[in-house]
Protein backbone atom coordinates (compact mmCIF):
# COMPACT_ATOMS: atom_id res chain seq x y z
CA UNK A 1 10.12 -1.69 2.35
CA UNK A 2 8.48 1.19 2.93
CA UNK A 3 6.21 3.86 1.38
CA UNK A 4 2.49 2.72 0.99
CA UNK A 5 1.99 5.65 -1.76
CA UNK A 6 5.73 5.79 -3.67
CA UNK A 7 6.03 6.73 -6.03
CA UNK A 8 2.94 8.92 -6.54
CA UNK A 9 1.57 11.23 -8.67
CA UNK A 10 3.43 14.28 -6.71
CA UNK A 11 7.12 12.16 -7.15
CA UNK A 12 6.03 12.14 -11.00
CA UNK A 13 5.47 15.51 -10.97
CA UNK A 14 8.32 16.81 -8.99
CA UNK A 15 10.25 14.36 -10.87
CA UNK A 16 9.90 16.36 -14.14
CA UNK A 17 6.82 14.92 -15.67
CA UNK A 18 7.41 17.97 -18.15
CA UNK A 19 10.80 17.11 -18.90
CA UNK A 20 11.75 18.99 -15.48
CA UNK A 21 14.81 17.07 -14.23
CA UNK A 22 17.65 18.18 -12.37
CA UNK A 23 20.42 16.07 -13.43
CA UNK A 24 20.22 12.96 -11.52
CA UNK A 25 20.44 10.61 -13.49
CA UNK A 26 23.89 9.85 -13.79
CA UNK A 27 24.37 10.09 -10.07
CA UNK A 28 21.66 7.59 -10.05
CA UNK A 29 23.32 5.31 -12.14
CA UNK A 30 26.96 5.55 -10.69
CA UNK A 31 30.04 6.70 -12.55
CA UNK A 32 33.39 7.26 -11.93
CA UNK A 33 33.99 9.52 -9.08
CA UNK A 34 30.54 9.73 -7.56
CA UNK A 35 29.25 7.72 -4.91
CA UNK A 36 27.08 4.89 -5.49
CA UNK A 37 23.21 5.83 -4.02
CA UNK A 38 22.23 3.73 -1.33
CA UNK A 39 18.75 2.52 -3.03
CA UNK A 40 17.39 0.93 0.21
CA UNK A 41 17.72 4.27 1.46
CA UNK A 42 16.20 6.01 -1.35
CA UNK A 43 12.63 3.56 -0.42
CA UNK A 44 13.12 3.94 3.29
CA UNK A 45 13.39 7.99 2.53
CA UNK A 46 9.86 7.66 0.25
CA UNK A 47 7.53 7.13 3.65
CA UNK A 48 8.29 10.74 3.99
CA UNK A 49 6.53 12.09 0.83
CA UNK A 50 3.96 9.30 1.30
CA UNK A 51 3.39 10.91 4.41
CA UNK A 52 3.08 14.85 3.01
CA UNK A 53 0.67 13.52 -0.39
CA UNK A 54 -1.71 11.81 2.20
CA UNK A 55 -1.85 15.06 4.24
CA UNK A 56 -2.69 17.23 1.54
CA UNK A 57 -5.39 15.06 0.46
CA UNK A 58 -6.73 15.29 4.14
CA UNK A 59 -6.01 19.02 4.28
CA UNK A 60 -8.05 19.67 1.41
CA UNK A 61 -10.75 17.52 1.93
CA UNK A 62 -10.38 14.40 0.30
CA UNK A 63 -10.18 12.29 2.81
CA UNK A 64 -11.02 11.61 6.91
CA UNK A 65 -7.95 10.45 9.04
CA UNK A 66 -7.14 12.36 12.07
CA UNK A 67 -3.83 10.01 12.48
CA UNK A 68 -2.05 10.97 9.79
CA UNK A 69 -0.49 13.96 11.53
CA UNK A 70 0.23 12.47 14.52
CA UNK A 71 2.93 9.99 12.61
CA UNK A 72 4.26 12.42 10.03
CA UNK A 73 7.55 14.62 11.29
CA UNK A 74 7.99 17.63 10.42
CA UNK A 75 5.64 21.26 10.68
CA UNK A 76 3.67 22.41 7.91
CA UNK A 77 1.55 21.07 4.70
CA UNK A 78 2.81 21.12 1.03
CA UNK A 79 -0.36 21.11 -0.82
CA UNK A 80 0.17 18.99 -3.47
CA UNK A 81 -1.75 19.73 -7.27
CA UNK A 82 -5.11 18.88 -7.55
CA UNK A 83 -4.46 15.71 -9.57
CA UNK A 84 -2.11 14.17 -7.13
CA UNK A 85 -4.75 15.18 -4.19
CA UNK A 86 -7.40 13.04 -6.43
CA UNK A 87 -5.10 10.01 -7.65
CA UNK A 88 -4.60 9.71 -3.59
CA UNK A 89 -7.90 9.87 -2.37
CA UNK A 90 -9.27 6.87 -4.98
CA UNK A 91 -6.35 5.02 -4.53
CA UNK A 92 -6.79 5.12 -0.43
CA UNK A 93 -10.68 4.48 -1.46
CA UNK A 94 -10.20 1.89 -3.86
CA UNK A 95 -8.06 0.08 -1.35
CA UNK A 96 -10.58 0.51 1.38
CA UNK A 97 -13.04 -1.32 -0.58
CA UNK A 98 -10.72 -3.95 -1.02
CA UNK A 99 -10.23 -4.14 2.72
CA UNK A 100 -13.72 -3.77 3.86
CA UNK A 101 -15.25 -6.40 1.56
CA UNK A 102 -12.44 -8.84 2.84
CA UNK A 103 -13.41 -7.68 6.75
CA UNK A 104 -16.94 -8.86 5.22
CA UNK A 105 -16.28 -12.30 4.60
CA UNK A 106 -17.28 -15.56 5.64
CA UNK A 107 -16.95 -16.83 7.97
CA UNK A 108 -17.37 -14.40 10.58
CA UNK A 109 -15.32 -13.57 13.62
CA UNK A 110 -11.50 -12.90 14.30
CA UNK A 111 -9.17 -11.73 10.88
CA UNK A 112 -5.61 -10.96 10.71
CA UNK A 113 -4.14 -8.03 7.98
CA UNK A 114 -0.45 -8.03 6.86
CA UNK A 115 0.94 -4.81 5.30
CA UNK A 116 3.99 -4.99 4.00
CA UNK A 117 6.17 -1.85 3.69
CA UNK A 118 3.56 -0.34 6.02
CA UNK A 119 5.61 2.94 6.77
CA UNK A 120 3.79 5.53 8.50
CA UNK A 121 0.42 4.29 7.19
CA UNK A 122 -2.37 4.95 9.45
CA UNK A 123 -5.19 2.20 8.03
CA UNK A 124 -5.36 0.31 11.39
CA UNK A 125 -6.22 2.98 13.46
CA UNK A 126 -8.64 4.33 11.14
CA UNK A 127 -10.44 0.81 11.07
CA UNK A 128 -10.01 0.84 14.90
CA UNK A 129 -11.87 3.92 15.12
CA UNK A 130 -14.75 3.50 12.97
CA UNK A 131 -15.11 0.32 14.97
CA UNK A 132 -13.45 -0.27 18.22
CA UNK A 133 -15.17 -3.99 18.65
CA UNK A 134 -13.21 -5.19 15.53
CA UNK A 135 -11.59 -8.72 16.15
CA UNK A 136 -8.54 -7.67 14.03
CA UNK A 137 -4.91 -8.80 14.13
CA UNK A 138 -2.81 -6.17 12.17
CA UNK A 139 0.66 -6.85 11.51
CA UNK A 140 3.14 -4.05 9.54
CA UNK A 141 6.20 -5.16 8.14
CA UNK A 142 8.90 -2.73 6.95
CA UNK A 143 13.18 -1.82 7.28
CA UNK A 144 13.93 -1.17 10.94
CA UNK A 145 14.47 2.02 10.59
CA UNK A 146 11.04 3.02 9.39
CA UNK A 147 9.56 0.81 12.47
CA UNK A 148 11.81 1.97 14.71
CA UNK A 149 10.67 5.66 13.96
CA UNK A 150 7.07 4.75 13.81
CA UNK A 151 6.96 2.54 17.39
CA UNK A 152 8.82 5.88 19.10
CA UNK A 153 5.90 7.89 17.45
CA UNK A 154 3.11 5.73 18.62
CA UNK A 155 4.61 5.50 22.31
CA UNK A 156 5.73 10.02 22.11
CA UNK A 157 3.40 12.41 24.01
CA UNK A 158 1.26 13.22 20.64
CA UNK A 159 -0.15 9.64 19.55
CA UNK A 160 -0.23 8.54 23.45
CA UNK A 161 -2.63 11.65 24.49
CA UNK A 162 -4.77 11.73 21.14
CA UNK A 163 -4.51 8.28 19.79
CA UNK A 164 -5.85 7.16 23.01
CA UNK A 165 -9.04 9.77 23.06
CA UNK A 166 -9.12 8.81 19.11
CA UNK A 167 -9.46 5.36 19.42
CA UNK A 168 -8.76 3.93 22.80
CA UNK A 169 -4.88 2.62 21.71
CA UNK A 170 -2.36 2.64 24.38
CA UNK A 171 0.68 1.83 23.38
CA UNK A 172 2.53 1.96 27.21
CA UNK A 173 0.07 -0.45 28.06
CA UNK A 174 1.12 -3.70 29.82
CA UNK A 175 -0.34 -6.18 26.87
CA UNK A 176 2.25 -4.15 24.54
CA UNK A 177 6.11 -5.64 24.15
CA UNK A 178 8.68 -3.33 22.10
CA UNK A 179 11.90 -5.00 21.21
CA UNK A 180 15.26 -3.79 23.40
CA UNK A 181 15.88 -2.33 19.71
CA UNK A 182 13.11 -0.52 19.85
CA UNK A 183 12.08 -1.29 16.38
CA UNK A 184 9.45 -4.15 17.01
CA UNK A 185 6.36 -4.08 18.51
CA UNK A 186 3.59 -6.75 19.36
CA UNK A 187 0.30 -6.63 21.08
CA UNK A 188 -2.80 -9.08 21.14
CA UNK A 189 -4.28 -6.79 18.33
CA UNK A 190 -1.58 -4.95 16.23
CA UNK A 191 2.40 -5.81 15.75
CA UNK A 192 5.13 -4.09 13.81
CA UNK A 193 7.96 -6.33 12.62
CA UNK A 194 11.46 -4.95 11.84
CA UNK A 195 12.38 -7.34 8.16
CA UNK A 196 13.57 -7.28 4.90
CA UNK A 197 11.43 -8.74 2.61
CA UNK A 198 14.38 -10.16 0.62
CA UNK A 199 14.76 -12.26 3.40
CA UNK A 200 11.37 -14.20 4.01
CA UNK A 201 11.67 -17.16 2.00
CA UNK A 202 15.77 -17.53 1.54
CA UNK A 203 16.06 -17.14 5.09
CA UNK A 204 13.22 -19.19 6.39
CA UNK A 205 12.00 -16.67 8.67
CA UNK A 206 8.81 -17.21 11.18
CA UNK A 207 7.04 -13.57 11.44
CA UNK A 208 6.18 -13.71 15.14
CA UNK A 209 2.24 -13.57 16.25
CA UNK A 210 1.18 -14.36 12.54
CA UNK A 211 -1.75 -16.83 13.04
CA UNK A 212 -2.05 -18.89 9.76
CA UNK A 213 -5.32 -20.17 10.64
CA UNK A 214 -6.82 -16.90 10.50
CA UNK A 215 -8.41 -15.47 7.75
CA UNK A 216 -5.94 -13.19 5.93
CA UNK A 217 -5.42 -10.10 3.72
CA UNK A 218 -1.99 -8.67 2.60
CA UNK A 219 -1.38 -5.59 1.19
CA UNK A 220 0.91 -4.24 -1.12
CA UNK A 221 1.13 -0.36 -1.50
CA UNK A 222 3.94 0.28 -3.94
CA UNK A 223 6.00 -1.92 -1.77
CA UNK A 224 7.16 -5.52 -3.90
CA UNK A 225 7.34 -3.15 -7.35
CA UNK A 226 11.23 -2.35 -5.25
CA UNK A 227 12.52 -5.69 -4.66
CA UNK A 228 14.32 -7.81 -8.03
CA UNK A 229 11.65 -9.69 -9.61
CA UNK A 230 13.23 -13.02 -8.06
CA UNK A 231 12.26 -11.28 -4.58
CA UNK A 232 9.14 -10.30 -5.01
CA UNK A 233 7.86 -13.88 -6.50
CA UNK A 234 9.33 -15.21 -3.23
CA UNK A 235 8.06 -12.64 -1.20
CA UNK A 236 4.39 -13.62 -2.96
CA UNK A 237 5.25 -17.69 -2.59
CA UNK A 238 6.19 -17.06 1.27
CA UNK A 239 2.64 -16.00 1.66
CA UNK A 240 0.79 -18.57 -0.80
CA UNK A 241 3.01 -21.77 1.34
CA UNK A 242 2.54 -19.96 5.01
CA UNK A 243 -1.23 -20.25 4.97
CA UNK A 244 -2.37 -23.84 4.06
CA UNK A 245 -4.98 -24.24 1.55
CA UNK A 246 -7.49 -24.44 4.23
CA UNK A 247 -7.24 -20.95 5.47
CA UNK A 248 -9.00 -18.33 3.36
CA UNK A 249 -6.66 -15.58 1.87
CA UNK A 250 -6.61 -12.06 -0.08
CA UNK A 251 -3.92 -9.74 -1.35
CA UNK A 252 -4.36 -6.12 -2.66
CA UNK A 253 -1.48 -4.73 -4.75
CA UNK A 254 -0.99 -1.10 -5.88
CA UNK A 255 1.51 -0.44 -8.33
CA UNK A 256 2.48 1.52 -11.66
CA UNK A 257 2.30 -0.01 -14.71
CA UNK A 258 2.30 0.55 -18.74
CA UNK A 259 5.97 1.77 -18.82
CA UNK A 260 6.40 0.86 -22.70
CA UNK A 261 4.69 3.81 -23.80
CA UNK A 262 5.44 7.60 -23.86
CA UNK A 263 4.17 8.44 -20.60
CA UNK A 264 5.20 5.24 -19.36
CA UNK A 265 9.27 6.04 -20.77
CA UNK A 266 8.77 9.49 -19.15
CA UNK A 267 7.28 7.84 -15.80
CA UNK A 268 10.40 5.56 -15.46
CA UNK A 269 12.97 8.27 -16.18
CA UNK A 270 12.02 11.00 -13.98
CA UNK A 271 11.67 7.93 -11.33
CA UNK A 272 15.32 7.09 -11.92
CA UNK A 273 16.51 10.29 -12.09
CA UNK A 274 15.49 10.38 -8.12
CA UNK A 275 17.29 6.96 -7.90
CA UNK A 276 13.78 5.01 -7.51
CA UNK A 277 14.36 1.76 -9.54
CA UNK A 278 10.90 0.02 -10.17
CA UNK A 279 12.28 -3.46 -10.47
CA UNK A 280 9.15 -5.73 -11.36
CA UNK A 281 7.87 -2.94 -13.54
CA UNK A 282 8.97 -4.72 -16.47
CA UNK A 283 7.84 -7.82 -15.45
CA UNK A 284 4.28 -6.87 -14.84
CA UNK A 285 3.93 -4.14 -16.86
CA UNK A 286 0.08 -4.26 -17.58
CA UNK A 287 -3.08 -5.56 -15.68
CA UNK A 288 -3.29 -9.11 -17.26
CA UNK A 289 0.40 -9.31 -16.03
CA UNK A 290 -0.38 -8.82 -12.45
CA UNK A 291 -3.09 -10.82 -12.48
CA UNK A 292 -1.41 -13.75 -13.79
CA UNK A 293 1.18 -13.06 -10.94
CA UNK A 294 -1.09 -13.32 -8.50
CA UNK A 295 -2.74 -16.97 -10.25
CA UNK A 296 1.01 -18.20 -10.28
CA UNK A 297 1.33 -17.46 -6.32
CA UNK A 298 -1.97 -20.03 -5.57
CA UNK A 299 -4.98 -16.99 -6.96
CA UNK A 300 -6.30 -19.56 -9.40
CA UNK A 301 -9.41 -21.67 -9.36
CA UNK A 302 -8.90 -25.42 -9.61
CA UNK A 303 -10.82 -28.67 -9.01
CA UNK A 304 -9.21 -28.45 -5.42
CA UNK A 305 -9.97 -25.32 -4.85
CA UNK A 306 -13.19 -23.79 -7.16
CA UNK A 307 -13.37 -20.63 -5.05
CA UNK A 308 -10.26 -18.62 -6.06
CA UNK A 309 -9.34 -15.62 -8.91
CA UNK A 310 -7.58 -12.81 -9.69
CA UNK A 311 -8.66 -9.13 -10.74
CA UNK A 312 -7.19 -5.75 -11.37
CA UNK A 313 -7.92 -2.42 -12.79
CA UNK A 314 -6.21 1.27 -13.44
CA UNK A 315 -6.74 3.97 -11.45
CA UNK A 316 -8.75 5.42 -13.74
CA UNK A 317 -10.97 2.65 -14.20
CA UNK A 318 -11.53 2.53 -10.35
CA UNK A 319 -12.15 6.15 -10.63
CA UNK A 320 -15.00 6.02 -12.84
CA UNK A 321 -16.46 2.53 -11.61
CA UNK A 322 -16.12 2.40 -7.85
CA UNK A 323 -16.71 6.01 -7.14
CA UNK A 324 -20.17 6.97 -6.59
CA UNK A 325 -21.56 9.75 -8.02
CA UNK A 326 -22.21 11.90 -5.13
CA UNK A 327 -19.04 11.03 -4.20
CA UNK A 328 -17.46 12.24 -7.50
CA UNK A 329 -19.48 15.23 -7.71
CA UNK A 330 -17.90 16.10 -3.88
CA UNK A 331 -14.36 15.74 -4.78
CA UNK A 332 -14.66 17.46 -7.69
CA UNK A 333 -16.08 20.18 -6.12
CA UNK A 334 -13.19 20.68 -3.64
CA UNK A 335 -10.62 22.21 -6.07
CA UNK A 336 -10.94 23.34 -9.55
CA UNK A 337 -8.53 20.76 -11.65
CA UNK A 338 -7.58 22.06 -14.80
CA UNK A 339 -4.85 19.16 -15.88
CA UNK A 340 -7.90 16.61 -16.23
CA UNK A 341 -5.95 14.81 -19.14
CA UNK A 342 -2.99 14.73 -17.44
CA UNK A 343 -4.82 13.21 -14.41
CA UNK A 344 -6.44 10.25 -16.74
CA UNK A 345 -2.43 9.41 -18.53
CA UNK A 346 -1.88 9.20 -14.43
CA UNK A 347 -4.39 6.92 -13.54
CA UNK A 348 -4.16 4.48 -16.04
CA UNK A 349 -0.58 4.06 -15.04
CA UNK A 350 -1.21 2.84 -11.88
CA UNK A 351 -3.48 -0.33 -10.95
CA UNK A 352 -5.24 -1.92 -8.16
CA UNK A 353 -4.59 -6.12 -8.05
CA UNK A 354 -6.69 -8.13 -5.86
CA UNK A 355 -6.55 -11.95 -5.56
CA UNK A 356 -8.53 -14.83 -3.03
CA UNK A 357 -8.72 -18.36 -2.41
CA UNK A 358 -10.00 -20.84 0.29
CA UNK A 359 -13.40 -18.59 0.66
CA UNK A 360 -16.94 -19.95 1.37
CA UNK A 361 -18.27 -18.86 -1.38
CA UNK A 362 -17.32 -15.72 -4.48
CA UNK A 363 -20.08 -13.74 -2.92
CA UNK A 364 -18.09 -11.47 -1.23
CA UNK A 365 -16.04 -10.74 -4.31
CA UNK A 366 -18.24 -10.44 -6.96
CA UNK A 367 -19.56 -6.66 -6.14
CA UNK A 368 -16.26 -5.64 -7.22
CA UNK A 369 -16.17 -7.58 -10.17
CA UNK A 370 -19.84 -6.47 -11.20
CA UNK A 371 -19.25 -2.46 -10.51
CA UNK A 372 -15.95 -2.71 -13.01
CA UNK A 373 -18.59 -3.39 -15.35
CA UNK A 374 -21.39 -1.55 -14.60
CA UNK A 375 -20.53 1.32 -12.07
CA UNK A 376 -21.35 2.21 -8.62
């Protein structure tokens, strides 16, 4: 699966979030005489506009991440509303927090990330160059065809020349092992693995390097919400059975929700009428939904295991409760954003789900519990 930020707040709005469509629906659908839309195409195709949202939010200021150009094709920047630049940047933050207070944790030394649907997503190199002694493993999952494009990117004249002076990454280096395919990749620190999620659990399949004694954190950017419900709980119970109970582990998931309402109706249909089908959406629809999810797939405190739980918030509520002021007063003073209510009906349709169990202690966790209640 790909696209870490599909759908977004720019596929809403180019979607018709007015009432702007262009017809697609029934092409979407099928009917008689039309051709059938390949939908795992239609999520491979989504790392592209993934790509061009987190560029303008770098363009205009939002965020830091000099990678994100070097693995997006294509010339030029399509500034993206002021909204969509914002519902990026504190969904990339609130996800960061997520990551750093795992990279935190007890006990110190060596941890391992998987990403599923990782597309063109840049977060390991960023991490690599804010600190370039990080004991990481960092494993991406995604179709071949999105690896395959991202591994000839990382090894092309661009990434090899300023990746390297970026970060010190070298992906022609001798420790590095690309498939004849050329669409997987593994090194001692970071591999990309060419696999349909559908297929963990039915098919029994051993992802190659992953150390299940390590530490772990998955993430989830708009990736499971894709798969048939049935997938994605297997997708989640892969995970929760791979790593014994003795090996601490976290998940972040970002996905819409609230699609029973208006904006919700009108969120769906514009999606559909691109032929994006939000399969779980139903399913978990709201944020005591995905956190019982995540407490079904082994995020649950129990005599066995006290130190466990499950959390998760909107958009908005990040917005206002994670962001510092300064910060807030920074990014609102980038561009002038007239469409503030239409930002907020945004936000709180989209949510941030964390989980963990098998940690020392809740320490680590509880900042982010505390500033959902009191800020900062």
């Amino acid at each position: 699966m790909s696209a870490p930020q599909i759908p977004n707040l720019n596929s809403l709005r180019r979607g018709g979030l007015r009432g702007r469509g262009r017809g697609l629906a029934d092409r979407a659908a099928g009917g008689a005489g039309r051709k059938q839309i390949d939908h795992d195409q239609v999520v491979r195709n989504t790392d592209n506009d993934a790509a061009t949202s987190r560029l303008s939010a770098i363009e205009a200021g939002y965020l830091q991440d000099p990678f994100a150009r070097l693995l997006t094709t294509g010339d030029g920047v399509q500034r993206r509303l002021p909204l969509m630049n914002r519902g990026t940047y504190v969904r990339t933050t609130g996800i960061d927090r997520i990551v750093d207070t795992f990279l935190s944790s007890k006990p110190p030394g060596r941890k391992q990330i998987i990403s599923l649907g990782a597309g063109s997503d840049t977060r390991y190199f960023r991490l690599k160059q804010r600190n370039q002694s990080l004991d990481l493993a960092y494993h991406e999952i995604d179709f071949a065809a999105n690896t395959q494009r991202k591994i000839a990117q990382l090894r092309g004249p661009l990434f090899s020349q300023e990746g390297k002076a970026l970060c010190d990454l070298d992906f022609h280096a001798a420790d590095v092992q690309v498939s004849q395919e050329q669409t997987a990749l593994s090194s001692p620190d970071y591999s990309i693995h060419a696999q349909d999620l559908r297929g963990l659990r039915k098919e029994g399949i051993k992802l190659t390097g992953i150390d299940t004694a390590l530490s772990t954190l998955i993430i989830s950017e708009c990736c499971l919400i894709y798969l048939p419900p049935e997938d994605a709980d297997n997708a989640l119970e892969y995970f929760n059975q791979t790593f014994p109970p003795s090996t601490s582990l976290a998940i972040v998931i970002y996905e819409p929700i609230r699609p029973f309402d208006p904006f919700g109706k009108t969120m769906v249909r514009n999606l559909l009428e691109r032929g994006i089908q939000l399969q779980t959406l139903e399913k978990y629809s709201g944020l005591e939904e995905q956190r019982q999810r995540l407490r079904d797939h082994g995020f649950i405190a129990t005599s066995e295991e006290p130190i466990a739980g499950a959390e998760a918030a909107d958009i908005d509520t990040i917005w206002h409760k994670w962001i510092h002021s300064e910060e807030k007063e920074r990014i609102e003073g980038l561009e002038w954003m007239d469409e503030v209510e239409e930002f907020v009906l945004l936000a709180k349709h989209y949510c941030i789900c964390w989980g963990w169990r098998g940690f020392e202690n809740d320490l680590v966790w509880s900042p982010l519990l505390q500033t959902l209640q009191t800020g900062g």
